[in-house]
Protein backbone atom coordinates (compact mmCIF):
# COMPACT_ATOMS: atom_id res chain seq x y z
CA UNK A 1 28.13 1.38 16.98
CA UNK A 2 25.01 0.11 15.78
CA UNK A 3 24.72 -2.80 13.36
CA UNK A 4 21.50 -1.71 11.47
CA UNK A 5 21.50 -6.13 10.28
CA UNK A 6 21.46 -7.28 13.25
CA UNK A 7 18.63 -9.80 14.02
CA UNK A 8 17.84 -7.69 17.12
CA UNK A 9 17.80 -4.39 15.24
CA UNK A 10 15.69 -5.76 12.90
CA UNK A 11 13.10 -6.74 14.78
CA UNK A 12 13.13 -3.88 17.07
CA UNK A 13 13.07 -1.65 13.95
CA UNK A 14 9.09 -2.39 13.52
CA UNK A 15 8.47 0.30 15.74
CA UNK A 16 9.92 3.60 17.19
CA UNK A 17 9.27 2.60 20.63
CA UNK A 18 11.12 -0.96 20.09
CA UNK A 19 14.28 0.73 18.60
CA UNK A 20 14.63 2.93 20.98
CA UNK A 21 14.64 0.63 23.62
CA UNK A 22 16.80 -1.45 22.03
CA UNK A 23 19.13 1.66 21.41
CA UNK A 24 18.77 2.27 25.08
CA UNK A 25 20.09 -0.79 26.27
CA UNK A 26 23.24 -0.87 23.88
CA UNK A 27 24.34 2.17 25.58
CA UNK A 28 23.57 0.95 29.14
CA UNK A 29 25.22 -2.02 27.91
CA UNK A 30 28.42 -0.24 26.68
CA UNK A 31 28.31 1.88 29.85
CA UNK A 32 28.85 -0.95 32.53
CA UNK A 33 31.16 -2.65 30.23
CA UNK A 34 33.46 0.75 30.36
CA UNK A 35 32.96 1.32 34.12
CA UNK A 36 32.78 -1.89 35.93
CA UNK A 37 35.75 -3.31 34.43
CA UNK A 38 36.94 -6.35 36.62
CA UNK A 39 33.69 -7.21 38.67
CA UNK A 40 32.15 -10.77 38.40
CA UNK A 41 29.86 -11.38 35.81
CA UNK A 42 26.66 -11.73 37.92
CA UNK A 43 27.65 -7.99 39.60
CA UNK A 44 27.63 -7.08 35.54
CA UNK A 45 24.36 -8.37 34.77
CA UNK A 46 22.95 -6.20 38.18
CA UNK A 47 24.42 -3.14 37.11
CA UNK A 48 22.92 -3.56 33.60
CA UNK A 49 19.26 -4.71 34.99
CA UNK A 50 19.65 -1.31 37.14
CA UNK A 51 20.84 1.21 33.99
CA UNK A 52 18.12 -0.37 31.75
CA UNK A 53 15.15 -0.39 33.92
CA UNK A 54 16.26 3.31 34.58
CA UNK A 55 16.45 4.66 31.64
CA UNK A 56 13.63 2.62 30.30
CA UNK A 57 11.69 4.55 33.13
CA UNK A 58 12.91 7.71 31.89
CA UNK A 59 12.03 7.35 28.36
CA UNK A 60 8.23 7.77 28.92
């Protein structure tokens, strides 16, 4: 879920390419919360850098 007041939504909601970024990373976000459940926080934070840069990537 998206909250459309959020400070970060709000600023990324100046432009199309912002929001969608910041859309982007929710899910990725979301994703390696679902399927990494249990690893150590800084193994969390890798797998997020990873799904974000790639889909970032893929967006263009």
């Amino acid at each position: 879920m998206i909250d459309n007041g959020h400070r970060n939504f709000v600023y990324a909601a100046r432009s199309r390419m912002l929001k969608l970024r910041y859309i982007c990373r929710l899910f990725a976000k979301e994703l390696v919360l679902k399927n990494f459940v249990g690893i150590p926080p800084e193994q969390l934070l890798e797998r997020l850098l990873e799904r974000s840069l790639y889909t970032e990537e893929n967006l263009r």
